[in-house]
C-alpha atoms as a PDB file:
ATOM      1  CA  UNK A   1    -233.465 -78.072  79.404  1.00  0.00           C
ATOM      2  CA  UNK A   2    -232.440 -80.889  76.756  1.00  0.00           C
ATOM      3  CA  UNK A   3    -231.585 -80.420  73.660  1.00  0.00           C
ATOM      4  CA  UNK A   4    -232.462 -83.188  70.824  1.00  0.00           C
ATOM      5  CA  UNK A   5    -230.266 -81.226  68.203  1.00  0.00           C
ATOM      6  CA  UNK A   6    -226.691 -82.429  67.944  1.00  0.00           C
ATOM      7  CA  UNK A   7    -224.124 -79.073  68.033  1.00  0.00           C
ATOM      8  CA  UNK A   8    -220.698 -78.832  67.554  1.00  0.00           C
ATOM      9  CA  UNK A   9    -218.431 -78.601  70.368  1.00  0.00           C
ATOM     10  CA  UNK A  10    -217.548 -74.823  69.983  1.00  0.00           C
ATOM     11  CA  UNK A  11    -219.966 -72.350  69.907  1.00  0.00           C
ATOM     12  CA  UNK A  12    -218.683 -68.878  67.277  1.00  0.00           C
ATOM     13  CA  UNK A  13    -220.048 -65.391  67.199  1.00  0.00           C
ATOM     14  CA  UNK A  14    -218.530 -63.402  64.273  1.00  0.00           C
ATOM     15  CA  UNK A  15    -219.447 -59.793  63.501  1.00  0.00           C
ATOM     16  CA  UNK A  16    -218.814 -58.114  60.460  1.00  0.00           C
ATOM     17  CA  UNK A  17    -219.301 -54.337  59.203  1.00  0.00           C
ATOM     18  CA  UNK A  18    -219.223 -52.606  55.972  1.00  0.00           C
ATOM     19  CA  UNK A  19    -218.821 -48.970  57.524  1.00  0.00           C
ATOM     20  CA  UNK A  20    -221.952 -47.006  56.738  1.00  0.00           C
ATOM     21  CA  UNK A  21    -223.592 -49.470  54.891  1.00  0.00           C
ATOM     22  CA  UNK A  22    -224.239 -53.163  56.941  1.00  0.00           C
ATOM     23  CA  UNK A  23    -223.230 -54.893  60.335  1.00  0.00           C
ATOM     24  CA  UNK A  24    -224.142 -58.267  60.383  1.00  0.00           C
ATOM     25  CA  UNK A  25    -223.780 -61.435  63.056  1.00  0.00           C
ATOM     26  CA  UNK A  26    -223.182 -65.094  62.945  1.00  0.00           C
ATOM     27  CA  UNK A  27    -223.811 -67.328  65.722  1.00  0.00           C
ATOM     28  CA  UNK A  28    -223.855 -71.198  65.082  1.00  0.00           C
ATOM     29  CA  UNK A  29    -221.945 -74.456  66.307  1.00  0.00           C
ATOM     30  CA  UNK A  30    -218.773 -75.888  64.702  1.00  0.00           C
ATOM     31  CA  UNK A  31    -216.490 -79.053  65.395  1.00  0.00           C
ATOM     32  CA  UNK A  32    -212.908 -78.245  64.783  1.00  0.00           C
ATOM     33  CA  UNK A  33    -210.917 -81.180  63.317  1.00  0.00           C
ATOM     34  CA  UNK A  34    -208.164 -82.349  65.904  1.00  0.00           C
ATOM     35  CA  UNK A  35    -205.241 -80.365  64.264  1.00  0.00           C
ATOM     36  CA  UNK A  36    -207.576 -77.262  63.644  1.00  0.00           C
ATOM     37  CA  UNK A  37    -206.617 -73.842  65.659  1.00  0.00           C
ATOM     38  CA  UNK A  38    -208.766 -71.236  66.529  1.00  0.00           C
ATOM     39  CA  UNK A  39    -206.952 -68.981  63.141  1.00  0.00           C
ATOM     40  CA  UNK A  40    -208.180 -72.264  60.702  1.00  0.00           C
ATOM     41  CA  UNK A  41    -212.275 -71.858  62.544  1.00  0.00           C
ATOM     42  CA  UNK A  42    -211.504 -68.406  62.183  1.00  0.00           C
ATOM     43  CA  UNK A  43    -211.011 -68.210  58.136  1.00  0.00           C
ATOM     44  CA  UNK A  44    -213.102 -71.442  57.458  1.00  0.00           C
ATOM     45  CA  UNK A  45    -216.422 -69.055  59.054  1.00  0.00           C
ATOM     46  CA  UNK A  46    -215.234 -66.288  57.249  1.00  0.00           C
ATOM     47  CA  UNK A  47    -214.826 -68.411  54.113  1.00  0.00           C
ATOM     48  CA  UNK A  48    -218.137 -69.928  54.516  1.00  0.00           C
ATOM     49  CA  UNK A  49    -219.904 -66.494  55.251  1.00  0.00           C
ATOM     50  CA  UNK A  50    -218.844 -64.659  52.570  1.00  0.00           C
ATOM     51  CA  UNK A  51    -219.591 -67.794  50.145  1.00  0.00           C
ATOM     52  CA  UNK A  52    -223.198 -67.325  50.932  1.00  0.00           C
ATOM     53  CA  UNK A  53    -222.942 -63.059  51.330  1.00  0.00           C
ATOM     54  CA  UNK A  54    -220.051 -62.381  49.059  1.00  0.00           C
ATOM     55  CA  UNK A  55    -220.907 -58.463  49.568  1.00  0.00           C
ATOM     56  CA  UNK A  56    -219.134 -59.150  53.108  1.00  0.00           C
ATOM     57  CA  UNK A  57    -215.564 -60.470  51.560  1.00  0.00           C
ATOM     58  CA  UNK A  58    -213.910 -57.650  52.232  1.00  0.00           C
ATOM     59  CA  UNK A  59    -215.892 -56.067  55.691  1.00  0.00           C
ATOM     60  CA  UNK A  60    -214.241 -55.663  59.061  1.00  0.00           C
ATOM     61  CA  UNK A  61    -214.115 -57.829  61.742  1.00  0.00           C
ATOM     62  CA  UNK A  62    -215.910 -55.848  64.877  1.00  0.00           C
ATOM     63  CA  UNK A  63    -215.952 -59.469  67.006  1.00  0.00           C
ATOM     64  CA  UNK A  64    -214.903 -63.123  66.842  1.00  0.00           C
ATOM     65  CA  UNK A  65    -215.320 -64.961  70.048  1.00  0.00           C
ATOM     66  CA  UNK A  66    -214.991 -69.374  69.856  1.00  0.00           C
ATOM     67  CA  UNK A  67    -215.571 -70.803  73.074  1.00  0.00           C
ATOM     68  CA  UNK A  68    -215.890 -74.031  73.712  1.00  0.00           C
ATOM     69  CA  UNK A  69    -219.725 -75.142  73.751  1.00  0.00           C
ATOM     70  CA  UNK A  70    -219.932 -76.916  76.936  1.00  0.00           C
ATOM     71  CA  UNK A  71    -221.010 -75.449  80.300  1.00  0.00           C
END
């Protein structure tokens, strides 16, 4: 399989639920900076999530998993 898209170099699930009302999931590539840690990827996609669905701002996380994208 090749893949002609560039990706990041960590792959990032992140689940999110407003209890009774929505459960949503993001899946996508990111490429931490070199000082980054997994808590700075961690708010940035939360950030950037809830910049586009502000309705999730104040949900709960129900999973965050960052692995790194290579096999």
């Amino acid at each position: 399989m090749e893949n002609t898209r560039q990706q990041g170099t960590h792959h990032y699930v992140l689940t999110l639920d407003l209890p009774g009302r929505e459960m949503a999931t993001w899946t996508g590539t990111v490429t931490p900076g070199p000082a980054d840690t997994r808590h700075d990827l961690y708010v940035f996609l939360r950030e950037h999530i809830t910049a586009d669905q502000p309705r999730f701002a104040r949900a709960n996380v129900v999973f965050f998993a960052l692995e790194s994208n290579a096999l």
